[in-house]
N, C-alpha and C. Protein backbone atom coordinates (compact mmCIF):
# COMPACT_ATOMS: atom_id res chain seq x y z
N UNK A 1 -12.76 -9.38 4.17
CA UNK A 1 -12.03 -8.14 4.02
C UNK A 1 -12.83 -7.23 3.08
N UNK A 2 -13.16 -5.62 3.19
CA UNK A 2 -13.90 -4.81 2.74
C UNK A 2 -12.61 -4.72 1.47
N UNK A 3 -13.87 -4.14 0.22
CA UNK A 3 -13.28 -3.86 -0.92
C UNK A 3 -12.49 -2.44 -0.77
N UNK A 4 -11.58 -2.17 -1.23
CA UNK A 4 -11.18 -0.83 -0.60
C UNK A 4 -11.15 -0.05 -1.96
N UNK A 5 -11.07 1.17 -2.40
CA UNK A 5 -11.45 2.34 -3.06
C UNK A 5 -10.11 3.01 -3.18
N UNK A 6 -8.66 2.12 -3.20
CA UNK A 6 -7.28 3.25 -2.74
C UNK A 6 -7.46 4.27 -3.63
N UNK A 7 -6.82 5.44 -3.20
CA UNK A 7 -6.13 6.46 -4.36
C UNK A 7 -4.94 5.97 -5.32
N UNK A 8 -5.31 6.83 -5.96
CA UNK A 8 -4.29 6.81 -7.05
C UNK A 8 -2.46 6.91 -6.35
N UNK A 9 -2.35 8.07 -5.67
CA UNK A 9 -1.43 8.27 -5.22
C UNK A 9 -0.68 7.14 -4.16
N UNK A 10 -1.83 5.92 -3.25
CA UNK A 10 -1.16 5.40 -2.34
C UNK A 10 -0.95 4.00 -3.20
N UNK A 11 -1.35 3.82 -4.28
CA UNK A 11 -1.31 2.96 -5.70
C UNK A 11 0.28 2.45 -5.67
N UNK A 12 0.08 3.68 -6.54
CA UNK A 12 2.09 4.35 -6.78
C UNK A 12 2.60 4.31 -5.63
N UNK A 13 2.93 4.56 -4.68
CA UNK A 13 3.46 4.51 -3.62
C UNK A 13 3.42 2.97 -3.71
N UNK A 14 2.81 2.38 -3.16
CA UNK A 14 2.93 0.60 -3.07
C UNK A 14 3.43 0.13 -3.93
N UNK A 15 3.62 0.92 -5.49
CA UNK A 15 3.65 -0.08 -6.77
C UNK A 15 5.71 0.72 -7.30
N UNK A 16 5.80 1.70 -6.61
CA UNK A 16 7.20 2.26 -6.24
C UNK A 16 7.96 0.93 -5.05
N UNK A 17 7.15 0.86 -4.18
CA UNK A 17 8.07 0.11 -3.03
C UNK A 17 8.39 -1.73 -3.68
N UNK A 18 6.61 -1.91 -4.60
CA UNK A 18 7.02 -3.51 -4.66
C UNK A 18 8.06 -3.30 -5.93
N UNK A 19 8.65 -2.48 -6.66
CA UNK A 19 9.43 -2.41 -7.36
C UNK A 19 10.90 -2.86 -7.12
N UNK A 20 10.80 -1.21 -5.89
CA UNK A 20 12.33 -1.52 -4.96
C UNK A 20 12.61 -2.91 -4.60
N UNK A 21 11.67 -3.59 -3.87
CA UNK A 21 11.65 -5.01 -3.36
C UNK A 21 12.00 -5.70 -4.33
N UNK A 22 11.78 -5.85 -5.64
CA UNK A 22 11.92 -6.61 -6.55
C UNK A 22 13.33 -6.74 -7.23
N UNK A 23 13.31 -5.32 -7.29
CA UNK A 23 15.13 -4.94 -7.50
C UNK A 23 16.15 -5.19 -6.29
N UNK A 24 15.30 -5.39 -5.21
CA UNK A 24 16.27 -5.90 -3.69
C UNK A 24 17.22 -4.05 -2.90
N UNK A 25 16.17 -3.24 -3.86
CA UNK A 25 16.83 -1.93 -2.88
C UNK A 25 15.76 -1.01 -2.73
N UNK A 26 15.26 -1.46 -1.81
CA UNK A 26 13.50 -0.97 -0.79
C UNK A 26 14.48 -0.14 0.05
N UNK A 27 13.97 1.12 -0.09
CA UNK A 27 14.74 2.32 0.69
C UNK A 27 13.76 2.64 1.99
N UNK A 28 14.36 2.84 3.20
CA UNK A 28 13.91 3.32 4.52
C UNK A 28 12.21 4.06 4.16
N UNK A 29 12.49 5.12 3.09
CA UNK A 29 11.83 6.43 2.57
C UNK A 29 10.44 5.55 2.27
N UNK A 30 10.85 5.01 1.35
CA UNK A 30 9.71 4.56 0.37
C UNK A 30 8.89 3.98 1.67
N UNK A 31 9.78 2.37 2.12
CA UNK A 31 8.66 1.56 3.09
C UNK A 31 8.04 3.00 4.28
N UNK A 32 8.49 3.95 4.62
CA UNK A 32 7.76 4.75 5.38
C UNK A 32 7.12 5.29 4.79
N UNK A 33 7.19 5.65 3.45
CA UNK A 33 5.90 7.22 2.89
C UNK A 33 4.94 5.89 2.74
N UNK A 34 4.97 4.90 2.56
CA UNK A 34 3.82 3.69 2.37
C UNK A 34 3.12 3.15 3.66
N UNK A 35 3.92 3.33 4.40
CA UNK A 35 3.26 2.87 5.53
C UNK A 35 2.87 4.11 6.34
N UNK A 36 3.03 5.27 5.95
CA UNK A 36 2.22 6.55 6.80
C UNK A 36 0.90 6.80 5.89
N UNK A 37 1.00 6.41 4.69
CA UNK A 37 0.44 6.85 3.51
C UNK A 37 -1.10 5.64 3.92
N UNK A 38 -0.83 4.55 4.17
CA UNK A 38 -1.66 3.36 4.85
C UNK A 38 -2.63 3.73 6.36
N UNK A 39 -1.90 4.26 6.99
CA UNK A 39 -2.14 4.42 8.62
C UNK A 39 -3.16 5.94 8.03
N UNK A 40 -2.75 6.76 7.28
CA UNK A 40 -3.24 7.91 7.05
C UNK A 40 -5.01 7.70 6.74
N UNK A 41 -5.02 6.91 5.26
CA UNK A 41 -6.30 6.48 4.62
C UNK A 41 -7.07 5.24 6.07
N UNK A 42 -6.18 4.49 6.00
CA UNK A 42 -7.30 3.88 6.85
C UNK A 42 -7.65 4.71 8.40
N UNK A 43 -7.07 5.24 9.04
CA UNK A 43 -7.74 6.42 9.43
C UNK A 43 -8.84 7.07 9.10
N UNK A 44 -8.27 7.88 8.10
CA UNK A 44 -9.69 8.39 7.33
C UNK A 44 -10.76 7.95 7.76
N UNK A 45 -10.84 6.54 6.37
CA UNK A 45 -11.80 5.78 6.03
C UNK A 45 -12.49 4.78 6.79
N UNK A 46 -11.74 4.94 8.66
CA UNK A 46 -12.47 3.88 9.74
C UNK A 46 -12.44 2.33 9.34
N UNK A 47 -11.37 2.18 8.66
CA UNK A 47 -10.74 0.88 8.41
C UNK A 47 -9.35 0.39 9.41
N UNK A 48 -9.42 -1.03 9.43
CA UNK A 48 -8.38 -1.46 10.25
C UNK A 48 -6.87 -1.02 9.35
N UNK A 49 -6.10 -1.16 9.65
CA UNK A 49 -4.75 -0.30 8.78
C UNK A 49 -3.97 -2.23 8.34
N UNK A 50 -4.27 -2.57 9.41
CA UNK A 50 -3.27 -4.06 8.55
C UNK A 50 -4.78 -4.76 7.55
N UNK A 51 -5.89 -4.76 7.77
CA UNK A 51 -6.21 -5.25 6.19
C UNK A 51 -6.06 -4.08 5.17
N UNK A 52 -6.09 -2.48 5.69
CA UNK A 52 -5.84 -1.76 4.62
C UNK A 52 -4.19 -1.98 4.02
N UNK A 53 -3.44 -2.01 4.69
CA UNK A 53 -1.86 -3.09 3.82
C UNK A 53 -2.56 -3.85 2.92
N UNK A 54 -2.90 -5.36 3.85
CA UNK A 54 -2.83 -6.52 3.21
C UNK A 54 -3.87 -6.35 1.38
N UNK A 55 -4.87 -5.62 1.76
CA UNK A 55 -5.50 -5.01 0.71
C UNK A 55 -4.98 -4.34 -0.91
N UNK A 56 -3.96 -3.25 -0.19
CA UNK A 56 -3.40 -2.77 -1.16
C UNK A 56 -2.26 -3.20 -2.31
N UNK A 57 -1.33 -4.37 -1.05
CA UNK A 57 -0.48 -5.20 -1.50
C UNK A 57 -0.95 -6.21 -2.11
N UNK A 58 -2.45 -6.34 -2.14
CA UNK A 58 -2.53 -7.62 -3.27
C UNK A 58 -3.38 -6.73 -4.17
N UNK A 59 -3.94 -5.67 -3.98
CA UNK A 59 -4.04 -4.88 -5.07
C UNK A 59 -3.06 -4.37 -6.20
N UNK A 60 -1.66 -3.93 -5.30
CA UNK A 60 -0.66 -4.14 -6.20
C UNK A 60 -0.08 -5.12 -6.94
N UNK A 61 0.28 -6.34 -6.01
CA UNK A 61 1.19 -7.54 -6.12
C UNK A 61 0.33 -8.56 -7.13
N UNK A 62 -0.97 -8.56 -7.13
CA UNK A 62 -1.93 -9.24 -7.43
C UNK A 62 -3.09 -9.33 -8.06
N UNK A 63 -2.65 -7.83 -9.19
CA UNK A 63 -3.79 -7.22 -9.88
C UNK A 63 -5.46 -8.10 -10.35
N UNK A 64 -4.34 -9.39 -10.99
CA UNK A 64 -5.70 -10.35 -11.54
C UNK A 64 -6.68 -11.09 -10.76
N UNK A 65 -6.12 -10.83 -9.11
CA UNK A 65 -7.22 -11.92 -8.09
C UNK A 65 -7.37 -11.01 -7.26
C-alpha cells in the first residue's frame, strides 16, 4: 500500500467520524462528507479509493503503526 500525503482537512473529517463511532452516534453526514471527501482525493491523486480508506483509517485509528 502507497504512503499517502492526506490533507489536513480529510484528517479531521476521519478523526470527526472515528469519534462519532466511538461515542456510538456516527451521523449519515459525517460517514458521507468522509467518504466523498475519500473518492474525491483518491481521484485526484490516481489512487485506488478503498486503500485510500483503509490508509487514512489507520492513519487515524492507528497513529503509532
Amino acid at each position: 500500500m502507497p504512503a499517502f500525503d492526506f490533507p489536513a482537512d480529510l484528517l479531521a473529517l476521519e478523526a470527526r467520524a472515528w469519534q462519532e463511532i466511538q461515542a456510538g452516534r456516527l451521523t449519515v453526514a459525517s460517514a458521507q462528507a468522509v467518504q466523498e471527501a475519500v473518492t474525491a482525493f483518491a481521484a485526484e491523486a490516481g489512487y485506488d479509493r478503498y486503500e485510500v480508506e483503509m490508509g487514512l483509517k489507520r492513519a487515524v485509528r492507528h497513529p503509532e503503526g
